[in-house]
PDB file of N, CA and C in Angstrom:
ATOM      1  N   UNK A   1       0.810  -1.197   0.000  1.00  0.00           N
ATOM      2  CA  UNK A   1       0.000   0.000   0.000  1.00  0.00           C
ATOM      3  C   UNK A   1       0.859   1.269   0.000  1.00  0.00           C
ATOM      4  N   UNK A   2       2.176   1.098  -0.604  1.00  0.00           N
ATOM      5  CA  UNK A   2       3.103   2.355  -0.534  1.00  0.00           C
ATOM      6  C   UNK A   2       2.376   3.472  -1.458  1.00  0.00           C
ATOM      7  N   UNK A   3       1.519   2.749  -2.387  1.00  0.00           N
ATOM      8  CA  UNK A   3       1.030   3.700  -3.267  1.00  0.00           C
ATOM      9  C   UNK A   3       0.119   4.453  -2.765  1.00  0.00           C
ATOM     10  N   UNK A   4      -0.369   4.549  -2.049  1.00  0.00           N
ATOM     11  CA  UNK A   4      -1.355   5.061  -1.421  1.00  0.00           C
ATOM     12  C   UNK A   4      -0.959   6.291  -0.962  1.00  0.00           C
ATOM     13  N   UNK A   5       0.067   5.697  -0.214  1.00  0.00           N
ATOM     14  CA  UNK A   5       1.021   6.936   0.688  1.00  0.00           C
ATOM     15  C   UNK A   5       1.518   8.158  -0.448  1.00  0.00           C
ATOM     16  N   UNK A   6       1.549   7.407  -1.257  1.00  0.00           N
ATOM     17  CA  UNK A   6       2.488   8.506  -2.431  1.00  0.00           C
ATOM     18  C   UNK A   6       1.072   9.451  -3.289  1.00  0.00           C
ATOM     19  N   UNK A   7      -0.245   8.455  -2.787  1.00  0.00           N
ATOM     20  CA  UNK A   7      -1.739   9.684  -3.380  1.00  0.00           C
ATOM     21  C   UNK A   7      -1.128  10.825  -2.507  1.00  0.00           C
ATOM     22  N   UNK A   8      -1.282  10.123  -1.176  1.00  0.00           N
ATOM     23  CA  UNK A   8      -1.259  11.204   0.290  1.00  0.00           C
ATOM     24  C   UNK A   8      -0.615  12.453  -0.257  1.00  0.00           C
ATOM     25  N   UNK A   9       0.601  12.059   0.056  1.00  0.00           N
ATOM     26  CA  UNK A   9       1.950  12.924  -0.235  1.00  0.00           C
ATOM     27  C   UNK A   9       1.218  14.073  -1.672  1.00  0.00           C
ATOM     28  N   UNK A  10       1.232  13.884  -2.678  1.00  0.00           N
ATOM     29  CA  UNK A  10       0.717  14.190  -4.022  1.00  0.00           C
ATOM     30  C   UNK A  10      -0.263  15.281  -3.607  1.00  0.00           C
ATOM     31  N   UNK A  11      -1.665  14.839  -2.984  1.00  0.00           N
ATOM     32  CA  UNK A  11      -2.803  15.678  -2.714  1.00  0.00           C
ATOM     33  C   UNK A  11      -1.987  16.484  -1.816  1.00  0.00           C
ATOM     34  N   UNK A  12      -1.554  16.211  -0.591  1.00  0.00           N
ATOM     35  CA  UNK A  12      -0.947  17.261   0.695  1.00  0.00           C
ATOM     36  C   UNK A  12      -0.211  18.221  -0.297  1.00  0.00           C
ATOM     37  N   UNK A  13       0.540  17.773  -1.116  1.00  0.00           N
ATOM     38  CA  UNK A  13       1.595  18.862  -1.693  1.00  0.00           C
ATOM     39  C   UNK A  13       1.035  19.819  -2.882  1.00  0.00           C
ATOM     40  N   UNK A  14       0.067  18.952  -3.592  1.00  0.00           N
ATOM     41  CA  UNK A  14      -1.400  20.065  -4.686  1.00  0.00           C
ATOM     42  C   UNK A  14      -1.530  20.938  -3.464  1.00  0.00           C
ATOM     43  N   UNK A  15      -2.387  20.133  -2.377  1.00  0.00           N
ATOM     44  CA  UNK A  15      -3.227  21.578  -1.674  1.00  0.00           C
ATOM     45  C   UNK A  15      -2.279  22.663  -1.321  1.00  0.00           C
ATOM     46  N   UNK A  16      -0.923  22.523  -0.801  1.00  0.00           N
ATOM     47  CA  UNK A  16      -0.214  23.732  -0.634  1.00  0.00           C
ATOM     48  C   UNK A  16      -0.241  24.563  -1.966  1.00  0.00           C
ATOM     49  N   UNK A  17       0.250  23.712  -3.041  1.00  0.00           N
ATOM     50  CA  UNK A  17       0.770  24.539  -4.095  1.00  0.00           C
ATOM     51  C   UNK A  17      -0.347  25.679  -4.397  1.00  0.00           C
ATOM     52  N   UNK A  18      -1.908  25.321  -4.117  1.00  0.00           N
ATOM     53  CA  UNK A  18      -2.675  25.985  -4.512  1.00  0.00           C
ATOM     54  C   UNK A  18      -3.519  27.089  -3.633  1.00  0.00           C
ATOM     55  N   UNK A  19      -2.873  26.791  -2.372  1.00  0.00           N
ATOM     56  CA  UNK A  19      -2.907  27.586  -1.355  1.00  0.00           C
ATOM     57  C   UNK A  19      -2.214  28.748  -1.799  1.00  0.00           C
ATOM     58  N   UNK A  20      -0.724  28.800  -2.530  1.00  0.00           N
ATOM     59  CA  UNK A  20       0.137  30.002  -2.606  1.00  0.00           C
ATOM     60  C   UNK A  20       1.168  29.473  -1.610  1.00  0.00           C
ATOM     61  N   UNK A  21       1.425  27.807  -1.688  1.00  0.00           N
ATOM     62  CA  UNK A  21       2.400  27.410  -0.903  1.00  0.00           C
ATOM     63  C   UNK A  21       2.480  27.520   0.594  1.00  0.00           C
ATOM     64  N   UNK A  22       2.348  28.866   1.335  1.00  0.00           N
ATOM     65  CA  UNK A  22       2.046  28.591   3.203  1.00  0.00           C
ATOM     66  C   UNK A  22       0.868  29.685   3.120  1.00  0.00           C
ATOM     67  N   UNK A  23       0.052  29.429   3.856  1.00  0.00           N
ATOM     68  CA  UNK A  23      -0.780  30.548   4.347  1.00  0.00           C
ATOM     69  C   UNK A  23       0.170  31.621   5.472  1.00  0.00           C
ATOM     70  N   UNK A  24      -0.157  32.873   5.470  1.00  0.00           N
ATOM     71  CA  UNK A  24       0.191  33.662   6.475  1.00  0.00           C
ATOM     72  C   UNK A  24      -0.816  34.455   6.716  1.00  0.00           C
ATOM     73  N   UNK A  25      -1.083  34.362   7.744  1.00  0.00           N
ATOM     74  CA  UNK A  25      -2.243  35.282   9.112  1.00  0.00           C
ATOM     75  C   UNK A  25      -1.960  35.161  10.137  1.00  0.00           C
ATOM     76  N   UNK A  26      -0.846  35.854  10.454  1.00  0.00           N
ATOM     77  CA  UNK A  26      -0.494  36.486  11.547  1.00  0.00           C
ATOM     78  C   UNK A  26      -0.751  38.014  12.308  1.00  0.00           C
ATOM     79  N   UNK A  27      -1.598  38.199  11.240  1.00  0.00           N
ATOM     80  CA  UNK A  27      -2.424  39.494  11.464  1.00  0.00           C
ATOM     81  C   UNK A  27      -3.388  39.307  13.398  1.00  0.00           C
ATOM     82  N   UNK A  28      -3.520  38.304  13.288  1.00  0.00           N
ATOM     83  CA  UNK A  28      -4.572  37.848  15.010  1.00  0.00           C
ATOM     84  C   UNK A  28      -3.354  37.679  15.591  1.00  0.00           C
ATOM     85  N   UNK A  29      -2.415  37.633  15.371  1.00  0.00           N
ATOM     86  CA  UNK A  29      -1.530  36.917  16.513  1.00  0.00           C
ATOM     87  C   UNK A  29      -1.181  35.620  16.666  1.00  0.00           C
ATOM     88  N   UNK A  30      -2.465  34.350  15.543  1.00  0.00           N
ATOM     89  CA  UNK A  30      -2.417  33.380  15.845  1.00  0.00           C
ATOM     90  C   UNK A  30      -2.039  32.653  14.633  1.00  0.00           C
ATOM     91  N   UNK A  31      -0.522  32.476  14.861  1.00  0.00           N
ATOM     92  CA  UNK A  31      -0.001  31.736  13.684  1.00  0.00           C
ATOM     93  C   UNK A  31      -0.165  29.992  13.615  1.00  0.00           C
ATOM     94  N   UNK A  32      -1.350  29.319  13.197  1.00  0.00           N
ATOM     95  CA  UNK A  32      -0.819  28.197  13.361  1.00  0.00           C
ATOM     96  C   UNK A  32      -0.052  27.164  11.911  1.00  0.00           C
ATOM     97  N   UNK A  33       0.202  28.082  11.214  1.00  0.00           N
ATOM     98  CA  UNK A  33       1.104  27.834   9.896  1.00  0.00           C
ATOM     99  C   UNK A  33       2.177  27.130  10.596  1.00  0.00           C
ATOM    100  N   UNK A  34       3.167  27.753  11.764  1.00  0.00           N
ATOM    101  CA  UNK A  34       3.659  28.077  12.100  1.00  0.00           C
ATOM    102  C   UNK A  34       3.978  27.108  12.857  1.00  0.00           C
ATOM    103  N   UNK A  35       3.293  26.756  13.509  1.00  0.00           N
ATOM    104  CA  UNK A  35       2.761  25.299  14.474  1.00  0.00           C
ATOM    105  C   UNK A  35       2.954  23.528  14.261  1.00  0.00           C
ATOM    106  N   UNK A  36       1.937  23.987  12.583  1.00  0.00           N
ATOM    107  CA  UNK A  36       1.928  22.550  11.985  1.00  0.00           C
ATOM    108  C   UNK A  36       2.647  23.094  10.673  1.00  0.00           C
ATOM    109  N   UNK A  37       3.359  23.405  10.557  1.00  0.00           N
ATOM    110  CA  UNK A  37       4.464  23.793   9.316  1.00  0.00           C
ATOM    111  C   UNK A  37       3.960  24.144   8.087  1.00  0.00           C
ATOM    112  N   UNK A  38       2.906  24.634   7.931  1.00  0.00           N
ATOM    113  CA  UNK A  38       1.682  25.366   6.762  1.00  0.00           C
ATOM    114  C   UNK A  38       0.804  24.467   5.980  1.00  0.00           C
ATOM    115  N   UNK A  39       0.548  23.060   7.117  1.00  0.00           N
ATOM    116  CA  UNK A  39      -0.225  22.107   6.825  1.00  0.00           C
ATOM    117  C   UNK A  39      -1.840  22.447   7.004  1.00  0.00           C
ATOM    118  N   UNK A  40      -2.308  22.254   6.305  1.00  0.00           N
ATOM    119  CA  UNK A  40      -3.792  22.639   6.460  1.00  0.00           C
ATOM    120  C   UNK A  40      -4.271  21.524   7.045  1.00  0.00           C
ATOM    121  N   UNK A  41      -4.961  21.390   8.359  1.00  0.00           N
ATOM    122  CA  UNK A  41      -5.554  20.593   8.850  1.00  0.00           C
ATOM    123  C   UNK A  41      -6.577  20.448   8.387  1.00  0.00           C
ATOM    124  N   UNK A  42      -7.536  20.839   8.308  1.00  0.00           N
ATOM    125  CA  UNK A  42      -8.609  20.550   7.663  1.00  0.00           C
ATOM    126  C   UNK A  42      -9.212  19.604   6.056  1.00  0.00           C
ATOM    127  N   UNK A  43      -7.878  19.733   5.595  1.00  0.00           N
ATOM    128  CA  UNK A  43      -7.369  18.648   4.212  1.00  0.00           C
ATOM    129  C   UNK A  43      -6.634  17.815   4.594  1.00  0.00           C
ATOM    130  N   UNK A  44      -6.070  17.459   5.903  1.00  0.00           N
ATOM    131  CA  UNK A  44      -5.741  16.469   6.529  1.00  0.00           C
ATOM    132  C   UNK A  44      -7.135  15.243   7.562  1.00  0.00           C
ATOM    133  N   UNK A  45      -7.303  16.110   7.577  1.00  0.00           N
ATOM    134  CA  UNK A  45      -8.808  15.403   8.277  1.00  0.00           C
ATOM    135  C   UNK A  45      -9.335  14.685   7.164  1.00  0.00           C
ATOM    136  N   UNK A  46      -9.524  15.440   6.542  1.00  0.00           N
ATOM    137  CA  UNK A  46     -10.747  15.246   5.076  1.00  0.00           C
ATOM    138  C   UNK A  46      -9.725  13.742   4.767  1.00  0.00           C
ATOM    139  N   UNK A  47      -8.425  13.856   4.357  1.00  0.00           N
ATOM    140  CA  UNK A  47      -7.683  12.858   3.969  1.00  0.00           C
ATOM    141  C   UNK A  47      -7.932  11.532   4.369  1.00  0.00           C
ATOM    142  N   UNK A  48      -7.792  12.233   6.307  1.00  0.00           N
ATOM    143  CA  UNK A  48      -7.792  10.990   6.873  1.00  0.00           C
ATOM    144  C   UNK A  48      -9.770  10.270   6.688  1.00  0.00           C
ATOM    145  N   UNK A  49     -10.110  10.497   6.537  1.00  0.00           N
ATOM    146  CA  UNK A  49     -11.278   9.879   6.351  1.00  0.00           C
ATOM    147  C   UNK A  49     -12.156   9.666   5.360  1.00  0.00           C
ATOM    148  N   UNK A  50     -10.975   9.961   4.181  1.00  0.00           N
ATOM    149  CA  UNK A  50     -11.305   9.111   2.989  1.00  0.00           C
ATOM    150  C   UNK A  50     -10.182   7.515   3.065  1.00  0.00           C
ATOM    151  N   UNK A  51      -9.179   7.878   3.583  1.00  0.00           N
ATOM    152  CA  UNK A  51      -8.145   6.821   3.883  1.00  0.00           C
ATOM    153  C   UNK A  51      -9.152   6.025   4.637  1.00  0.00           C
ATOM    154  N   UNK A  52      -9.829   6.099   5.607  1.00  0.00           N
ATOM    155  CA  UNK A  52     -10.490   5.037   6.401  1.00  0.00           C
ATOM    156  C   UNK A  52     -11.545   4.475   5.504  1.00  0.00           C
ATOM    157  N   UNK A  53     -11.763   4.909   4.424  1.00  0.00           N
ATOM    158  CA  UNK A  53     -12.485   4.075   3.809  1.00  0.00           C
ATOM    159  C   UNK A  53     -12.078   3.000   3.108  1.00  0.00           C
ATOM    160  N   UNK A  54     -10.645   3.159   2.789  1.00  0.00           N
ATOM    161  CA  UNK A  54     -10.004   1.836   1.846  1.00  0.00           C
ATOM    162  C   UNK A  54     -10.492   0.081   2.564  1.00  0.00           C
ATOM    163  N   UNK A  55     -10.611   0.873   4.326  1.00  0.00           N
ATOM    164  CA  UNK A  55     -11.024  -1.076   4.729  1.00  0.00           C
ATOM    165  C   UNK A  55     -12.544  -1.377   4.898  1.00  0.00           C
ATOM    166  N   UNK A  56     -12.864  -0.949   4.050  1.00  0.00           N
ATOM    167  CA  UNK A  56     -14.379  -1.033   4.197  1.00  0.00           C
ATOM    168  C   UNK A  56     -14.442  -2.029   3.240  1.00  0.00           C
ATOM    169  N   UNK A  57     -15.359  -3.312   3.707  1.00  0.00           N
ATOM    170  CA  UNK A  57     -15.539  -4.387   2.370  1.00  0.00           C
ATOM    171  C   UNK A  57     -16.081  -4.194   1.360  1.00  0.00           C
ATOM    172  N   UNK A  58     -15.701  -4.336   0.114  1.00  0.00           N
ATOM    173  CA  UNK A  58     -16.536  -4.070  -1.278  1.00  0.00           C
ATOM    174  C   UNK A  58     -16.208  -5.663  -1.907  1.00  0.00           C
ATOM    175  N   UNK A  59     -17.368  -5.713  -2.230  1.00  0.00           N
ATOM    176  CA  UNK A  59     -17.966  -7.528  -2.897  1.00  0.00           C
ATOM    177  C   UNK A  59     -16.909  -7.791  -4.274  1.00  0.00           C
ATOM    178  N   UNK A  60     -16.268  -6.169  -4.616  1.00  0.00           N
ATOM    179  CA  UNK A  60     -15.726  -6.865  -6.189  1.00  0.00           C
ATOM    180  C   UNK A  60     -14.076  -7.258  -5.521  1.00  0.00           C
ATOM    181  N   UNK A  61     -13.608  -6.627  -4.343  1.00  0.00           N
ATOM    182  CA  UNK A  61     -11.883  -7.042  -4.019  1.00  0.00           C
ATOM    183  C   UNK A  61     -12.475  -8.439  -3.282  1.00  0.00           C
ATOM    184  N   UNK A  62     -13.799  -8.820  -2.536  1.00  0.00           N
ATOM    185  CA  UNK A  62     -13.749  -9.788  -2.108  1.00  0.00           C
ATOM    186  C   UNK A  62     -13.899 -11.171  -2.557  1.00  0.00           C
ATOM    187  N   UNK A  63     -14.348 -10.860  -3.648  1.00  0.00           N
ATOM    188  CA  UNK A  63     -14.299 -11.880  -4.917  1.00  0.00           C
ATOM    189  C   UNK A  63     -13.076 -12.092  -5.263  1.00  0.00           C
ATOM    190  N   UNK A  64     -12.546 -11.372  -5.835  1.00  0.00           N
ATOM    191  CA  UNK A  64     -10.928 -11.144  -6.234  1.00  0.00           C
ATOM    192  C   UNK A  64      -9.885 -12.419  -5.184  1.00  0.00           C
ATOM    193  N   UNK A  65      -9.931 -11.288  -4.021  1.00  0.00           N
ATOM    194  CA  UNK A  65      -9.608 -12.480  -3.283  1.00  0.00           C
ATOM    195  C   UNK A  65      -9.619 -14.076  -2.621  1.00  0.00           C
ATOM    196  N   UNK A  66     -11.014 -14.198  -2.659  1.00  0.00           N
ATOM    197  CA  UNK A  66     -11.400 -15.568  -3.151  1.00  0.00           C
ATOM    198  C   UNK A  66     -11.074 -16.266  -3.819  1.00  0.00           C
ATOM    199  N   UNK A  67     -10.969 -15.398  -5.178  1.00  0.00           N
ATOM    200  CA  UNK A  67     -10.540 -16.479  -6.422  1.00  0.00           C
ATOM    201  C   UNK A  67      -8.879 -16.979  -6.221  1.00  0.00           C
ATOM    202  N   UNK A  68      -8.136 -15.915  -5.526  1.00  0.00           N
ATOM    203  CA  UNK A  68      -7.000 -15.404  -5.833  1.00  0.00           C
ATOM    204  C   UNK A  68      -6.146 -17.008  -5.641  1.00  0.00           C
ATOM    205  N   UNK A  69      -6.600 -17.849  -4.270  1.00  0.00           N
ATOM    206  CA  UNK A  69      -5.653 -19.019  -3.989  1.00  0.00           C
ATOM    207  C   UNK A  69      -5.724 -20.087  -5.594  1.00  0.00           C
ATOM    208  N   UNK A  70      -6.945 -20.363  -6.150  1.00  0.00           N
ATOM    209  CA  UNK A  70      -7.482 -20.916  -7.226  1.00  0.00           C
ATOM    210  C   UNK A  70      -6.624 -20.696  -8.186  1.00  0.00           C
ATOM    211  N   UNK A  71      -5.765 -19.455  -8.477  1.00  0.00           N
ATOM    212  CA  UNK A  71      -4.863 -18.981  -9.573  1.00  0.00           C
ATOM    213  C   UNK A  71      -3.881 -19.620  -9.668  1.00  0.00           C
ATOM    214  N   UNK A  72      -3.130 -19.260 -11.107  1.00  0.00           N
ATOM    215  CA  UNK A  72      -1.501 -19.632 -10.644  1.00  0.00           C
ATOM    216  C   UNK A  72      -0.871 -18.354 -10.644  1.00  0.00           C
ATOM    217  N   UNK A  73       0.232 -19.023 -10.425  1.00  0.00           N
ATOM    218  CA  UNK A  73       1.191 -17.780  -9.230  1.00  0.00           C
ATOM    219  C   UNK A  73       1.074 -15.941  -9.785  1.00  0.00           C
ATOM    220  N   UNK A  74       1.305 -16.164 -11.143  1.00  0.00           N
ATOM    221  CA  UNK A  74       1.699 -15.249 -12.054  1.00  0.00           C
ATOM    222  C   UNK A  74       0.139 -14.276 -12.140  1.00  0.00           C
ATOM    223  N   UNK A  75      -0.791 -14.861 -12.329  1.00  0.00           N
ATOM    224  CA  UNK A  75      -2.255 -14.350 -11.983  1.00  0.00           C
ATOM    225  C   UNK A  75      -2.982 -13.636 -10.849  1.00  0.00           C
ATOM    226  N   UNK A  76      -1.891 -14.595  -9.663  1.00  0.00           N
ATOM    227  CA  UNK A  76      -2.620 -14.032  -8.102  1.00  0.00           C
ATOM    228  C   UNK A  76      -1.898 -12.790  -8.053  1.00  0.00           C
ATOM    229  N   UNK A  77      -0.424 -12.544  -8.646  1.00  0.00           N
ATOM    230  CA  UNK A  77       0.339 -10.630  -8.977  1.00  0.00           C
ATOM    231  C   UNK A  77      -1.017  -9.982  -9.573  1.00  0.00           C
ATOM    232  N   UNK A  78      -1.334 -10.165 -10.386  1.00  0.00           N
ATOM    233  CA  UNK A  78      -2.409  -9.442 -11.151  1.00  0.00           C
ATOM    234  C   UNK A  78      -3.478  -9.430  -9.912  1.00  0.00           C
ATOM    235  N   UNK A  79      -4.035 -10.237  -9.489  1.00  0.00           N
ATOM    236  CA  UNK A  79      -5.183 -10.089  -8.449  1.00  0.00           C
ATOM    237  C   UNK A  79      -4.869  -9.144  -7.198  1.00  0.00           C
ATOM    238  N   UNK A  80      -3.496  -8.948  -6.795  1.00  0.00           N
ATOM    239  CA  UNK A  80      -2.947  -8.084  -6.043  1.00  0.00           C
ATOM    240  C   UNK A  80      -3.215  -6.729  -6.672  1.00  0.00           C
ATOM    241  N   UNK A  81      -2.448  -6.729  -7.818  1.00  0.00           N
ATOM    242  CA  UNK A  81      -3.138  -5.066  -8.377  1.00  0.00           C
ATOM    243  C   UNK A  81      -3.979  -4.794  -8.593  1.00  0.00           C
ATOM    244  N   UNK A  82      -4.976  -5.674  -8.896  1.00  0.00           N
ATOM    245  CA  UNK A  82      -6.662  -5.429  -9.740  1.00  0.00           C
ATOM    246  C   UNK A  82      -7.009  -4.689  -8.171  1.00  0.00           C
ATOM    247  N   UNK A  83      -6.917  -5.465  -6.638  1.00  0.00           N
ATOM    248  CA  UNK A  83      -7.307  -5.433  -5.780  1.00  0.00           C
ATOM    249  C   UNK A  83      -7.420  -3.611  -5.397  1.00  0.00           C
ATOM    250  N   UNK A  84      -6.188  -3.678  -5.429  1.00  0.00           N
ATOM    251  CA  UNK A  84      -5.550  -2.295  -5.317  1.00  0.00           C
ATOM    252  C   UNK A  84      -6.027  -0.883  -6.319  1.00  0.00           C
ATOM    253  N   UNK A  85      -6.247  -1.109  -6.931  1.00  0.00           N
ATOM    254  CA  UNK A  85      -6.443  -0.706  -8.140  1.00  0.00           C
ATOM    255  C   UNK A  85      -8.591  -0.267  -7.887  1.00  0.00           C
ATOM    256  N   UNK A  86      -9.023  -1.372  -7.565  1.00  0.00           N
ATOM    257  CA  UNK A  86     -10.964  -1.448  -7.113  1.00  0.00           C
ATOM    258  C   UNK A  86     -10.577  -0.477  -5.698  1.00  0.00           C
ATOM    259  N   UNK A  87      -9.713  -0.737  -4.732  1.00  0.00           N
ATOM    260  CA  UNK A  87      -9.620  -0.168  -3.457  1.00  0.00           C
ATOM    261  C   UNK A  87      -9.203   2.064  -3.998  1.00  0.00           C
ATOM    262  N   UNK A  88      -8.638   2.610  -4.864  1.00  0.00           N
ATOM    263  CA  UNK A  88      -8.136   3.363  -5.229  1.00  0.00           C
ATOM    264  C   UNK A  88      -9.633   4.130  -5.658  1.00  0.00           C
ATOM    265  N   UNK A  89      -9.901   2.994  -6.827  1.00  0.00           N
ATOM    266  CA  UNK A  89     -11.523   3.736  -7.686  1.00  0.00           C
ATOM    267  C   UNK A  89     -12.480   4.020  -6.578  1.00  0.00           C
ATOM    268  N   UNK A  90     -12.841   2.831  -5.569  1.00  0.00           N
ATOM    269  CA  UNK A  90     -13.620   3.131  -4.667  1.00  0.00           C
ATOM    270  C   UNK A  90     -13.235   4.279  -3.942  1.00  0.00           C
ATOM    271  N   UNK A  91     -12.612   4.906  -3.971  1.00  0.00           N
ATOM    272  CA  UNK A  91     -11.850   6.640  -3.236  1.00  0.00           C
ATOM    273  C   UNK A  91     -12.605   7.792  -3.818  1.00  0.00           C
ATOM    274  N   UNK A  92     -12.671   7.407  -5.374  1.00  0.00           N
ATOM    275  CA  UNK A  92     -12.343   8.817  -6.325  1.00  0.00           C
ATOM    276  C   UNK A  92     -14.110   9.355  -5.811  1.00  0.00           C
ATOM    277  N   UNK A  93     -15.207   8.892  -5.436  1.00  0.00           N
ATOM    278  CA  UNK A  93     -16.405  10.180  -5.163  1.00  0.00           C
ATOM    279  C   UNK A  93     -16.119  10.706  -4.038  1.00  0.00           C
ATOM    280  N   UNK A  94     -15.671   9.892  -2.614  1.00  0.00           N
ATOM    281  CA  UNK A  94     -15.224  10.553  -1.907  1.00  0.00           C
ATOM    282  C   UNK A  94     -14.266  11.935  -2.154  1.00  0.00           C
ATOM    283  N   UNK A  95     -13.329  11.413  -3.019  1.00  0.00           N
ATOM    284  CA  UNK A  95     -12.858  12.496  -3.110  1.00  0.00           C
ATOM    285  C   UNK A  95     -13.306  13.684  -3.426  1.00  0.00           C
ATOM    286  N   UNK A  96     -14.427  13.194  -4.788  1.00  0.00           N
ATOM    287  CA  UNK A  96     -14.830  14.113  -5.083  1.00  0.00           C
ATOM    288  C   UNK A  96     -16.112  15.109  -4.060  1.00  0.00           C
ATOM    289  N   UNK A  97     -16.578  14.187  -3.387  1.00  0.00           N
ATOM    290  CA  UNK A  97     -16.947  14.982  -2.344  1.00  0.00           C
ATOM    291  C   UNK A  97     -16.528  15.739  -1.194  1.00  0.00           C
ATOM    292  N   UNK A  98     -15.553  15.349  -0.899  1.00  0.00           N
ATOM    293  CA  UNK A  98     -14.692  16.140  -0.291  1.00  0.00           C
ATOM    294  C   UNK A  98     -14.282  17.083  -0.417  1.00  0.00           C
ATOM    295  N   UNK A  99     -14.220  18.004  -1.340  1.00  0.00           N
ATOM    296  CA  UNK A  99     -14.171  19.537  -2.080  1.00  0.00           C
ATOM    297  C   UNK A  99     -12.154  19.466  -2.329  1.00  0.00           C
ATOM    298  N   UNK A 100     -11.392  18.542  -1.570  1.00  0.00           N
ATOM    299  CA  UNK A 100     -10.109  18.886  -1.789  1.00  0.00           C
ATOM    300  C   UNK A 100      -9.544  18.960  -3.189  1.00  0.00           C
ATOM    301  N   UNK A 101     -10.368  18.774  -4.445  1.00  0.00           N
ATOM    302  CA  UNK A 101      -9.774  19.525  -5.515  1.00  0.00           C
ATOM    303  C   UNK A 101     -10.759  20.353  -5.728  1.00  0.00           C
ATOM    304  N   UNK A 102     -11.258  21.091  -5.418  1.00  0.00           N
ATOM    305  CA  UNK A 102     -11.724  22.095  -6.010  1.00  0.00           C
ATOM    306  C   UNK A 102     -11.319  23.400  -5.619  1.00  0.00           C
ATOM    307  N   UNK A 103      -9.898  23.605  -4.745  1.00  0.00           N
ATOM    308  CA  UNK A 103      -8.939  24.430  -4.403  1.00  0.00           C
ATOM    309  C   UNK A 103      -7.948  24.116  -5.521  1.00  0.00           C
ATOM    310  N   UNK A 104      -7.984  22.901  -6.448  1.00  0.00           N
ATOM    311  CA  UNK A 104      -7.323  23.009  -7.468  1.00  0.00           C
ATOM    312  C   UNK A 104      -7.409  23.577  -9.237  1.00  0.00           C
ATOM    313  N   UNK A 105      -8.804  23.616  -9.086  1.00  0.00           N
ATOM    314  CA  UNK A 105      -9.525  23.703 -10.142  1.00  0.00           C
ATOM    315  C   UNK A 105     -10.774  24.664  -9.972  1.00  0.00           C
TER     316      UNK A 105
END
């Protein structure tokens, strides 16, 4: 699931870029740029709870996996990515509900 990590990374580093890279409002006094290093929490949240959806069961990776011992060797690689691959698609409305690209676009 390294790939996953590397969506993470990808989206965290869009949302800065489209921020203007760090926010500054230090105008209140209350820098928390400053704090969490110009991480937007709030697109971290959002993140984290599209991430909690990857272990949620869906009938098409659980099939997959089922079949997967039945294969030969070279097939059950492929059933690993297909897996991965249904776990990724199942993301993209969340995402899109999540508004975090539409600070990109």
């Amino acid at each position: 699931m390294n790939n996953i990590d590397d969506v993470m990374n990808i989206l965290m580093s869009a949302n800065k870029s489209a921020d203007g890279n760090e926010k500054s409002d230090s105008t209140d006094g209350n820098n928390d740029d400053e704090l969490f290093g110009g991480i937007d929490i709030e697109s971290v949240l959002k993140i984290g709870e599209i991430m909690s959806k990857l272990n949620e069961p869906d009938k098409n990776t659980q099939l997959l996996i089922a079949l997967k011992p039945h294969l030969r060797e070279e097939n059950q690689v492929k059933i690993d990515t297909a897996v991965k691959l249904f776990k990724l698609i199942s993301l993209l409305p969340y995402l899109r509900d999540s508004g975090l690209f539409e600070k990109l676009f």
